[in-house]
Protein backbone atom coordinates (compact mmCIF):
# COMPACT_ATOMS: atom_id res chain seq x y z
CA UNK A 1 -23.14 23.18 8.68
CA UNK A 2 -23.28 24.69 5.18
CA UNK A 3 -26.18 24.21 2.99
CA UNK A 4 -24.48 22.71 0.01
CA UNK A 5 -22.68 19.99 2.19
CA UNK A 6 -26.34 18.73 4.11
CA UNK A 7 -27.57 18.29 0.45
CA UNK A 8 -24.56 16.53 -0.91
CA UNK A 9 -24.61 14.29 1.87
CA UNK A 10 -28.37 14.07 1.62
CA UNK A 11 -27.95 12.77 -1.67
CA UNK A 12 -25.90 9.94 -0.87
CA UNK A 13 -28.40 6.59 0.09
CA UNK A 14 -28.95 5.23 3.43
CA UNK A 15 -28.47 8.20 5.05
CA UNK A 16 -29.81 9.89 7.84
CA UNK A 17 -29.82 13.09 9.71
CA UNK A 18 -28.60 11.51 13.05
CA UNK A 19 -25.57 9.81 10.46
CA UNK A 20 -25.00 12.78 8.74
CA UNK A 21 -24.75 14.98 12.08
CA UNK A 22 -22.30 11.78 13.77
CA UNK A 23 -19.95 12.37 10.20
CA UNK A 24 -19.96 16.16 9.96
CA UNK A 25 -19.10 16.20 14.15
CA UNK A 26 -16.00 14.03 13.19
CA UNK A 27 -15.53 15.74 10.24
CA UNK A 28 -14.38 18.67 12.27
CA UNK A 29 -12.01 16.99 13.53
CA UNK A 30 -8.12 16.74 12.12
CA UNK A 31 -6.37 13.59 12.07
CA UNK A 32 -2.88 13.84 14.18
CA UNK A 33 -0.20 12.84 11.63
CA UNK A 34 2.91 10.88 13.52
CA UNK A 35 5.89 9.73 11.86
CA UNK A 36 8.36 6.31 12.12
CA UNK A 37 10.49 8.11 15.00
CA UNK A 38 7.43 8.87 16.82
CA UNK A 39 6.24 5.29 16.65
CA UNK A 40 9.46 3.63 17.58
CA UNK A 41 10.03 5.80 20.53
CA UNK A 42 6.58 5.11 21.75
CA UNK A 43 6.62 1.32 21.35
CA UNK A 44 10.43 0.69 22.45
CA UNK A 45 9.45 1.09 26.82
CA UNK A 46 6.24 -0.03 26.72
CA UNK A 47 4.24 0.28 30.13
CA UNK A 48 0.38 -0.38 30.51
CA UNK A 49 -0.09 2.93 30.30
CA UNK A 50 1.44 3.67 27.47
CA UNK A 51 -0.71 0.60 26.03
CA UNK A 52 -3.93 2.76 26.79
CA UNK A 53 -2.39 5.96 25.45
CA UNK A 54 -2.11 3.72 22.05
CA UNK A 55 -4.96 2.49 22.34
CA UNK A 56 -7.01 5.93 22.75
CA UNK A 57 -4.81 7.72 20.23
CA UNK A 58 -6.40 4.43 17.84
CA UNK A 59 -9.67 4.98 18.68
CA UNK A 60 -9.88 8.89 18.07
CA UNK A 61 -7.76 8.50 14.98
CA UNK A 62 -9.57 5.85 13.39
CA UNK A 63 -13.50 7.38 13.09
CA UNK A 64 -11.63 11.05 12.60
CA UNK A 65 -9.77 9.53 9.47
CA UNK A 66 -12.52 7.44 8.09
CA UNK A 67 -14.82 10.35 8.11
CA UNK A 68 -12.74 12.49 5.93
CA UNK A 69 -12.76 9.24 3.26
CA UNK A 70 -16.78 9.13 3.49
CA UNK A 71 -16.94 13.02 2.94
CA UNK A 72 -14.47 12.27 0.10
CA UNK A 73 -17.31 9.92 -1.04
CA UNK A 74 -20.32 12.01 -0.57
CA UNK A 75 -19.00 14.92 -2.71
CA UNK A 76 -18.47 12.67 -5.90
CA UNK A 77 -21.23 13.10 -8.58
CA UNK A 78 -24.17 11.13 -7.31
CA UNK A 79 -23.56 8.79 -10.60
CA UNK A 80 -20.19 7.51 -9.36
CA UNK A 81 -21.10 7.50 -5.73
CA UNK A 82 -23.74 5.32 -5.96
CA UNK A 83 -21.59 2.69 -8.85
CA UNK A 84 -22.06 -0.85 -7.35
CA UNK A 85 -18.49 -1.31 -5.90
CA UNK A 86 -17.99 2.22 -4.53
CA UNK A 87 -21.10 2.16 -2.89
CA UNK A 88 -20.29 -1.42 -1.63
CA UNK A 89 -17.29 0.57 -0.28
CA UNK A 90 -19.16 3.44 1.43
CA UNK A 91 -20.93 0.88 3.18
CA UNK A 92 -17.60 -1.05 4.35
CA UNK A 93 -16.61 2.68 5.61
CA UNK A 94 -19.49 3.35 6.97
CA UNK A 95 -20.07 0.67 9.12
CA UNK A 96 -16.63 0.95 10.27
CA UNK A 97 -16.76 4.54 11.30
CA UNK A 98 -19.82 3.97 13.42
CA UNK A 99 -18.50 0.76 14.89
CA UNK A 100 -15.09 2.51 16.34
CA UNK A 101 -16.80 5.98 16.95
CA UNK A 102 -18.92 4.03 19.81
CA UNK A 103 -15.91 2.81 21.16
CA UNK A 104 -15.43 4.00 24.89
CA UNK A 105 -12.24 4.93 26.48
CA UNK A 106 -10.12 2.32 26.84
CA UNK A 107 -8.62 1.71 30.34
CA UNK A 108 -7.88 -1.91 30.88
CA UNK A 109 -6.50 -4.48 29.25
CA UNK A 110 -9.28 -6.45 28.98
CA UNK A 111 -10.90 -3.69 27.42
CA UNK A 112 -7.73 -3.14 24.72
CA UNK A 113 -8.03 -7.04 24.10
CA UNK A 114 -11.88 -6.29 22.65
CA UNK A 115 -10.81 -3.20 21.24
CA UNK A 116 -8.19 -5.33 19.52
CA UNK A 117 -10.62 -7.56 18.18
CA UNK A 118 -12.38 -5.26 16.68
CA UNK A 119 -9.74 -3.84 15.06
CA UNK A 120 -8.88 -7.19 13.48
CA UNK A 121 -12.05 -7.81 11.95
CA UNK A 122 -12.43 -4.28 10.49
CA UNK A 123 -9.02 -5.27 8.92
CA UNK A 124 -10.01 -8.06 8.00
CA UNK A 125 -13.68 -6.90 6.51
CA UNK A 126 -11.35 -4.31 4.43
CA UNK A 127 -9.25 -6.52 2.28
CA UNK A 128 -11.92 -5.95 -0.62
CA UNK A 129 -11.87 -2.39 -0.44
CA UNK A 130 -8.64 -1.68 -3.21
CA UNK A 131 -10.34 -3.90 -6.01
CA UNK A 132 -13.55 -2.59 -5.32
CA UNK A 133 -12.35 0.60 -6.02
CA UNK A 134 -10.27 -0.06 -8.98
CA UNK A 135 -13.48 -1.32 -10.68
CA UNK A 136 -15.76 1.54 -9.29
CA UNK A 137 -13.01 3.92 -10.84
CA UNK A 138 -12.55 2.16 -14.02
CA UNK A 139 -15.89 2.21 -14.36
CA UNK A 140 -16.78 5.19 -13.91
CA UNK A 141 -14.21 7.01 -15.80
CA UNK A 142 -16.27 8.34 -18.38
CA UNK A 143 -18.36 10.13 -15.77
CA UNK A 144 -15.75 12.17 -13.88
CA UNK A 145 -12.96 14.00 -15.18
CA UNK A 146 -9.93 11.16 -15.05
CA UNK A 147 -7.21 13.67 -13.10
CA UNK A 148 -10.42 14.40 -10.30
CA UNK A 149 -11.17 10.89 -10.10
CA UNK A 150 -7.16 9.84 -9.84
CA UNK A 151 -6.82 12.69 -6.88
CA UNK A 152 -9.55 11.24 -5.11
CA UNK A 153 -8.11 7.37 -5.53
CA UNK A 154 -4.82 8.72 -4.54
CA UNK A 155 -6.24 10.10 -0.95
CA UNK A 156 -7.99 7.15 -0.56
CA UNK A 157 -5.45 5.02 -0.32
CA UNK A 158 -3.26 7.10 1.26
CA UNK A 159 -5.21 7.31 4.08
CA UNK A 160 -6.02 3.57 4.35
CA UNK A 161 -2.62 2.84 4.09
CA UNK A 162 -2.43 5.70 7.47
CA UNK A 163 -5.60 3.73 9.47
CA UNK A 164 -3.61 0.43 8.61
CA UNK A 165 -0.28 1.47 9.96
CA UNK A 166 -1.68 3.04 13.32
CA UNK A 167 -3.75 -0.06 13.48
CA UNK A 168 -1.49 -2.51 12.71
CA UNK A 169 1.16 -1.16 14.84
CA UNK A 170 -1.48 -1.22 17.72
CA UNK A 171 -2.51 -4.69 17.07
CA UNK A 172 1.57 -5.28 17.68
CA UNK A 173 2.70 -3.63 20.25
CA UNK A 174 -0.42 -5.17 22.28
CA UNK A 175 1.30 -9.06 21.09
CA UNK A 176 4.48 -7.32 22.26
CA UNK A 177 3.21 -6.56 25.92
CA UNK A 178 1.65 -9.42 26.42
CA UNK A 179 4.57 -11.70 25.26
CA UNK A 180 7.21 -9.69 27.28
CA UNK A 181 10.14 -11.07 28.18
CA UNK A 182 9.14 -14.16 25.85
CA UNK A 183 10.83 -13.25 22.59
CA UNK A 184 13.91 -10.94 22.70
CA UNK A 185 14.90 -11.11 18.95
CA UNK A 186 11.73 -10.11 17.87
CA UNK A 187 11.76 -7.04 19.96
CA UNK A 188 15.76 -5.90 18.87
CA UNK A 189 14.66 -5.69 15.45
CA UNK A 190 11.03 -4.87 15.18
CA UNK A 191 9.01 -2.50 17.32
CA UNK A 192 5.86 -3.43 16.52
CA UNK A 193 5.17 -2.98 12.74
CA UNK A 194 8.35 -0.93 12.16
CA UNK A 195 11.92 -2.80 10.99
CA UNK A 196 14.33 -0.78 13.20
CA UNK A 197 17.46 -1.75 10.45
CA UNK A 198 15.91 -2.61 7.14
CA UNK A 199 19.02 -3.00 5.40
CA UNK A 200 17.81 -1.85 1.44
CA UNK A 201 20.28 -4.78 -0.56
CA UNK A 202 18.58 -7.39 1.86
CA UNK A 203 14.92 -6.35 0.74
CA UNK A 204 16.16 -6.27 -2.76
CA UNK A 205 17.61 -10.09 -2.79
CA UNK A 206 14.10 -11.23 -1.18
CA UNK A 207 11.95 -9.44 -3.35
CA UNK A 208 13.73 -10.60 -6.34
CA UNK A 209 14.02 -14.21 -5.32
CA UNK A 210 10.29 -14.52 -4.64
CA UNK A 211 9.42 -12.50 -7.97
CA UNK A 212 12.11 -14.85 -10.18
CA UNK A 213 10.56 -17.67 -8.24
CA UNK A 214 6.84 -16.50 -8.93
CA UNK A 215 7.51 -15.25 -12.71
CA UNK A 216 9.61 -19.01 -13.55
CA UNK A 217 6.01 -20.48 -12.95
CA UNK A 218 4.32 -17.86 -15.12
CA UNK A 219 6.81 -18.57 -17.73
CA UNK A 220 7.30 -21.93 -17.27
CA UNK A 221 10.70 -23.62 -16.39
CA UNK A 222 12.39 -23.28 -19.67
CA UNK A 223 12.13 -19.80 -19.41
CA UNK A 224 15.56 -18.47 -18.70
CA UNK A 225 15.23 -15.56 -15.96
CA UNK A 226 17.28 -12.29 -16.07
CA UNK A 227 19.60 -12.23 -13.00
CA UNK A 228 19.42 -9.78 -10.80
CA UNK A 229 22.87 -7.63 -10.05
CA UNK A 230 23.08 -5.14 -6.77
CA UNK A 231 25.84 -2.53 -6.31
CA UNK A 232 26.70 0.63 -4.55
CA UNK A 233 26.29 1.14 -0.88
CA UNK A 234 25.09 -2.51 -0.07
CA UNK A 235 25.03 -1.50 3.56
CA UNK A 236 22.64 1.67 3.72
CA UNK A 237 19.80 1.34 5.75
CA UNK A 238 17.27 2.67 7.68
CA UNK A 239 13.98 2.47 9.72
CA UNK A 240 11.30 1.44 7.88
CA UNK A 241 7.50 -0.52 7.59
CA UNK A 242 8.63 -3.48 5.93
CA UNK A 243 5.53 -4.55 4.16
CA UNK A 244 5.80 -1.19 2.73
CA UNK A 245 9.18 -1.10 1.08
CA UNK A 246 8.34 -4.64 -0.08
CA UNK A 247 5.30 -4.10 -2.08
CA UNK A 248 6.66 -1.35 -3.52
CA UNK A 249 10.00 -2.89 -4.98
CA UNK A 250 8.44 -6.28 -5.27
CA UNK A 251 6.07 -4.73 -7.95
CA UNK A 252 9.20 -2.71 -9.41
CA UNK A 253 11.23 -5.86 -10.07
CA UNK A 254 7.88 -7.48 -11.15
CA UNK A 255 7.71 -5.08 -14.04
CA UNK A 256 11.50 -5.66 -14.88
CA UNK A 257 11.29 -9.09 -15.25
CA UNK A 258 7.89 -9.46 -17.21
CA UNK A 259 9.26 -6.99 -19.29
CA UNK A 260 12.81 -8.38 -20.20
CA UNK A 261 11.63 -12.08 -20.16
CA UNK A 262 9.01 -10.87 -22.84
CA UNK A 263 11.32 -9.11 -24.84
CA UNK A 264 14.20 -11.58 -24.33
CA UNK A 265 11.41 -14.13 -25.90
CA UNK A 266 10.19 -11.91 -28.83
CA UNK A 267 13.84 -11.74 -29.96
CA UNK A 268 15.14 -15.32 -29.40
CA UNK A 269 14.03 -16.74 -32.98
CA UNK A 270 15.81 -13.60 -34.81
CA UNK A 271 19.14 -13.74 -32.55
CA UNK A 272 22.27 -15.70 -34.06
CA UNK A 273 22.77 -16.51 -30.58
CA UNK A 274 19.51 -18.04 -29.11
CA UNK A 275 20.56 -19.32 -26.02
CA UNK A 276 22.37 -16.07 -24.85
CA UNK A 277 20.79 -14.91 -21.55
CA UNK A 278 18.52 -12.07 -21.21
CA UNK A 279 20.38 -8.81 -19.98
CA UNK A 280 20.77 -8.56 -16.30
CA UNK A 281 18.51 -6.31 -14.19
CA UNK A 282 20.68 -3.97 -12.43
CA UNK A 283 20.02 -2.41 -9.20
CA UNK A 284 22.35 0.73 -7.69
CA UNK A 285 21.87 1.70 -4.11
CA UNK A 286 23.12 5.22 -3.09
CA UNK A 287 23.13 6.63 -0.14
CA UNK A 288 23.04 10.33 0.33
CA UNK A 289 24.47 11.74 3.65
CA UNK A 290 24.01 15.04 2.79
CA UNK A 291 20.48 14.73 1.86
CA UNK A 292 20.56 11.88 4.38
CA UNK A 293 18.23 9.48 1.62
CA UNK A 294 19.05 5.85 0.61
CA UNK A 295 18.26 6.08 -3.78
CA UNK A 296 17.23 2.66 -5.31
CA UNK A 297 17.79 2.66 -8.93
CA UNK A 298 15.99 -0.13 -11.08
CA UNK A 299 17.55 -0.24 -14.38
CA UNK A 300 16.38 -2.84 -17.08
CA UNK A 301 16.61 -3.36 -20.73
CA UNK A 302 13.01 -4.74 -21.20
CA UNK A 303 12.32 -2.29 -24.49
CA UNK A 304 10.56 0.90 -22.41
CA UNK A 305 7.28 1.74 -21.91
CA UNK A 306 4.97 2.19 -25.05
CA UNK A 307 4.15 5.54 -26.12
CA UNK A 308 0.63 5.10 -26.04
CA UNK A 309 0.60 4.05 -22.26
CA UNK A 310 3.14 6.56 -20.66
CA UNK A 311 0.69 9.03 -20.86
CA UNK A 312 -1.64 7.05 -18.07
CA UNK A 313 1.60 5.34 -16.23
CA UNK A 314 0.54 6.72 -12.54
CA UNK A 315 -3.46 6.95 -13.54
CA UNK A 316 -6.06 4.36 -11.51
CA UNK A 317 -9.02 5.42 -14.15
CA UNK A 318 -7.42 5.77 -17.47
CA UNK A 319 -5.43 3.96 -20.31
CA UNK A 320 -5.67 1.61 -23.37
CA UNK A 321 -6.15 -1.25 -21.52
CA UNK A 322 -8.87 -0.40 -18.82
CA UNK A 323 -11.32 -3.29 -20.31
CA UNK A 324 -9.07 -5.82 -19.71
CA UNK A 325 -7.73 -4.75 -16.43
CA UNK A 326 -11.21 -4.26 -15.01
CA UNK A 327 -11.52 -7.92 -16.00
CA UNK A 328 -8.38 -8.94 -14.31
CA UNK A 329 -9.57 -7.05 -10.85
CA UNK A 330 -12.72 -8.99 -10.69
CA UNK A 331 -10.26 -12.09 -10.39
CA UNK A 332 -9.20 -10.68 -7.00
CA UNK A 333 -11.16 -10.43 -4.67
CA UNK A 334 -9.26 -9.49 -1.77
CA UNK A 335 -6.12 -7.21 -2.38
CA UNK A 336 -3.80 -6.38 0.88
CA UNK A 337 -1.12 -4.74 -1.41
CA UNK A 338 1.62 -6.62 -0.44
CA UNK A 339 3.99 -8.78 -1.65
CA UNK A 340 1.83 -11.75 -0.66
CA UNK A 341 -0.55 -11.07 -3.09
CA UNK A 342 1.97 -12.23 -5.91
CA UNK A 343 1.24 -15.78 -4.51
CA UNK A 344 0.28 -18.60 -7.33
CA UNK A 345 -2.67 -21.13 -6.91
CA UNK A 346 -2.61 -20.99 -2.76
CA UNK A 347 0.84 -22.16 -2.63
CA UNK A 348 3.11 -21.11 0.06
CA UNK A 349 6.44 -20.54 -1.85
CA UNK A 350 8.21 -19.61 1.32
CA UNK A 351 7.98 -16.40 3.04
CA UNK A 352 9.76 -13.56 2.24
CA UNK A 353 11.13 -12.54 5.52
CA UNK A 354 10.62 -14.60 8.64
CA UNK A 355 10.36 -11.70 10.83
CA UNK A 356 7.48 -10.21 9.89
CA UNK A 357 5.77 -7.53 12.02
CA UNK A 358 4.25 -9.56 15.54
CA UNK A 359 0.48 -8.83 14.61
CA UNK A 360 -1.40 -11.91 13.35
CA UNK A 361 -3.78 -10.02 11.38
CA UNK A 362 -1.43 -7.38 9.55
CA UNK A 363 -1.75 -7.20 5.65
CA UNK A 364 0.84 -9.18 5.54
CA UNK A 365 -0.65 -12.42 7.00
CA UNK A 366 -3.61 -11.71 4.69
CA UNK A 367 -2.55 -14.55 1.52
CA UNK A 368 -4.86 -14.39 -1.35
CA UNK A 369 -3.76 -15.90 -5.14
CA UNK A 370 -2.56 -13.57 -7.62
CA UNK A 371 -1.07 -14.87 -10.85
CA UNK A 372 2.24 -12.46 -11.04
CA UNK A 373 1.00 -12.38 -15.14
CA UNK A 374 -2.30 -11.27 -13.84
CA UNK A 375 -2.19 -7.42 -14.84
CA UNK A 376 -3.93 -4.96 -12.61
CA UNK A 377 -2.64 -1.79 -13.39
CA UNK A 378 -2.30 -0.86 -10.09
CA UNK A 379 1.26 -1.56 -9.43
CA UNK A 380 3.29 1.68 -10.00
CA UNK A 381 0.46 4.19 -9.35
CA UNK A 382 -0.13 2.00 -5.74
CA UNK A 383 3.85 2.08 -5.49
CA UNK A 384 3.87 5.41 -5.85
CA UNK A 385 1.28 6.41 -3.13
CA UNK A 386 3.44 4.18 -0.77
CA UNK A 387 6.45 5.75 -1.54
CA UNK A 388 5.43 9.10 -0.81
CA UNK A 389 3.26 8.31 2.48
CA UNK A 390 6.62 8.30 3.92
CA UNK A 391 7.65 11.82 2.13
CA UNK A 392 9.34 9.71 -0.19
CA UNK A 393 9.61 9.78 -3.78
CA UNK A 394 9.09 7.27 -6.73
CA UNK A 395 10.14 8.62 -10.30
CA UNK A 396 10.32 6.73 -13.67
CA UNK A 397 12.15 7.52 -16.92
CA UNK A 398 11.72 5.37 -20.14
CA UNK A 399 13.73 5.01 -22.97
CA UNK A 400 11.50 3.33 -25.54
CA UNK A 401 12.96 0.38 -28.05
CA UNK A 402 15.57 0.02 -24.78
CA UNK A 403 14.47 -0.03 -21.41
CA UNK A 404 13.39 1.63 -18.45
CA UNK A 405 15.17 3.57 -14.93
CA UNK A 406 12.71 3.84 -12.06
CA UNK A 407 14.31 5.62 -9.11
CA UNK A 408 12.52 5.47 -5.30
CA UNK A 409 14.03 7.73 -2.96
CA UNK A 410 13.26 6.87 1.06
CA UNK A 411 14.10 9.24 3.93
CA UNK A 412 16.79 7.54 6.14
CA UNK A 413 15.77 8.93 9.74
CA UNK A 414 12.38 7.91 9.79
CA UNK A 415 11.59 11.35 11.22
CA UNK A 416 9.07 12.66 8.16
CA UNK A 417 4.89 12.40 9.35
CA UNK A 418 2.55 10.42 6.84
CA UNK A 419 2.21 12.59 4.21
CA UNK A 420 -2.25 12.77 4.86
CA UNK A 421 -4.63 15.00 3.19
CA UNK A 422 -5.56 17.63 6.32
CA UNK A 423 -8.88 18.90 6.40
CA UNK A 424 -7.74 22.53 5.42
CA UNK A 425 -6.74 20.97 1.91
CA UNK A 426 -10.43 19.24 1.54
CA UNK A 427 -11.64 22.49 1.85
CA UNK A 428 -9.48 24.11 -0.27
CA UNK A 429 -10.32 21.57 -3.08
């Protein structure tokens, strides 16, 4: 053990040498990367043994990955590790990495039920980790450089997106086993957390019903939404987490909308024709087979992206508007980062799929209120870190005084591994 990483982690509070030996042993570890294939094949036969083999791979994976995120924490500047809400988040990490390291092999299913429940309160203990690290980084962006601070966000939540979807998909293959034979159309089109045929035009009419839906209330009724228009390859799909794919374009068409309504509104008194409908949002789906991709293109005419804020467009720390936003965060409590979240005053305004993943306690079933005017500025930097956990890709190109393109690009075989940050590039770093 190095010299300069005992007093780094010396310097962090509440620690001790037996902790500090427990994290650097784990540490040493790497985490085992899988990929979409690898968890459909697993979950489609599933035998008790295979159960356990999940279950193991959970319990190694889990303490191994958190342990690279409290590292991450101990080598920030001792004035941003010990900020209020990141500390409050070391703790949350903390505890949770000693809980599940402790955690004996699991060989029965009584023993993957408690396991289970462990799991689902860790999950559910977590829900206030992404705000609490929004503020922690917003406020402590005049202490670290802004691109450091921004790479160390980014592999955050990269890799609690990774302990989510190994935990998640645990947590449902363990409701599949047990229900066996009890609900067959479940099974053809989910295994466990992952939609075998998420058909891309399908996600896009959901999203944008629940987002018009959400954004009329915002407005208010008299508000006259943009429509939504879909062409190209309305039938390309693929396998794919579908809590992912729709946070990510729910926030995209959230951004579409706000922006044309706004626009549509600044212009009404001035236009000759005031009762003319905003411009349509259009949405192209291509599918490549030579690259074998599915391309969603988001095109709207909601005036662009100001100059002043492109600049900071995928940044957690920076921008003209961190005051505000760190106001809007503390309004949220609890973010799951997923569509959900967009929900207005604890109403239920319908789901947006009714097949959702078979684990009770997945992000998704996590409902907290979120005005969709409520700005966090966490949207397309959060959508981005999504779309490329998957080795995908989420661009955006703004035409300012016109309107904006955004363009996510998702592999189609579901054979790419999470995209994590291995312990060779920590070191590197």
């Amino acid at each position: 053990m190095s010299t300069l990483f005992i007093i780094q982690l010396q310097c962090v509070p509440g620690l001790t040498w037996s902790n500090v030996n427990a994290i650097y042993r784990w540490v040493a570890k790497e985490a085992r990367p899988i990929s979409l294939r690898q968890l459909m094949v697993f979950g489609r036969s599933l035998t008790e043994s295979r159960l356990m083999s999940s279950a193991n791979y959970v319990r190694t994976e889990l303490p191994t990955r958190i342990a690279h995120r409290i590292r991450d924490m101990q080598k920030l500047p001792y004035v941003v590790v010990t900020n209020k809400h990141i500390n409050e988040v070391y703790d949350l990490y903390y505890t949770a990495f000693d809980t599940f390291r402790k955690v004996k092999e699991v060989k029965t299913l009584d023993e993957n039920d408690r396991f289970c429940d462990t799991i689902r309160s860790m999950l559910k203990a977590h829900l206030t980790v992404i705000p609490k690290l929004a503020m922690g980084i917003l406020e402590s962006s005049e202490l670290m450089d802004p691109a450091d601070l921004d790479k160390f966000m980014n592999t955050i939540l990269r890799s609690r997106i990774s302990r989510r979807v190994i935990a998640e998909q645990h947590l449902a293959i363990t409701d599949t086993f047990h229900a066996a034979g009890f609900s067959p159309r479940a099974e053809s089109e989910f295994v466990g957390e992952v939609f075998l045929k998420c058909v891309a035009k399908d996600v896009v009419e959901r999203c944008g019903k629940t987002i018009t839906e959400f954004a009329q209330r915002a407005y208010g009724p008299e508000v006259v939404m943009p429509e939504i228009k879909i062409d190209g390859h309305l039938d390309a799909n693929f396998p794919y987490i579908l809590s992912h794919l729709e946070y990510v374009i729910g926030e995209l068409l959230r951004n579409s909308i706000q922006a044309v309504v706004e626009k549509h509104q600044r212009r009404k008194d001035k236009d000759t024709n005031p009762d003319r409908p905003p411009p349509p949002i259009e949405v192209t789906i291509c599918e490549s087979p030579q690259s074998q991709n599915v391309i969603i293109r988001i095109s709207d005419q909601g005036g662009g992206i100001p100059r002043d804020i492109m600049p900071h467009l995928w940044s957690f720390s920076k921008g003209p508007a961190s005051g505000q936003l760190l106001v809007n965060l503390k309004q949220v409590p609890k973010l799951a980062a997923t569509m959900q979240e967009l929900q207005v005053d604890g109403q239920h305004p319908g789901s947006v799929n009714p097949s959702f993943g078979s684990s009770s306690l997945s992000s998704l079933a996590t409902l907290t209120s979120r005005p969709p005017n409520l700005r966090l500025g966490m949207g397309l930097p959060l959508s981005r870190v999504y779309a490329e956990y998957w080795a995908g890709v989420l661009s955006l190109h703004s035409l300012e005084g016109y309107g904006v393109d955004v363009f996510l690009q998702i592999s189609k075989l579901g054979n790419k591994n999470e995209q994590l940050t291995t312990r060779a590039t920590m070191d590197a770093i």
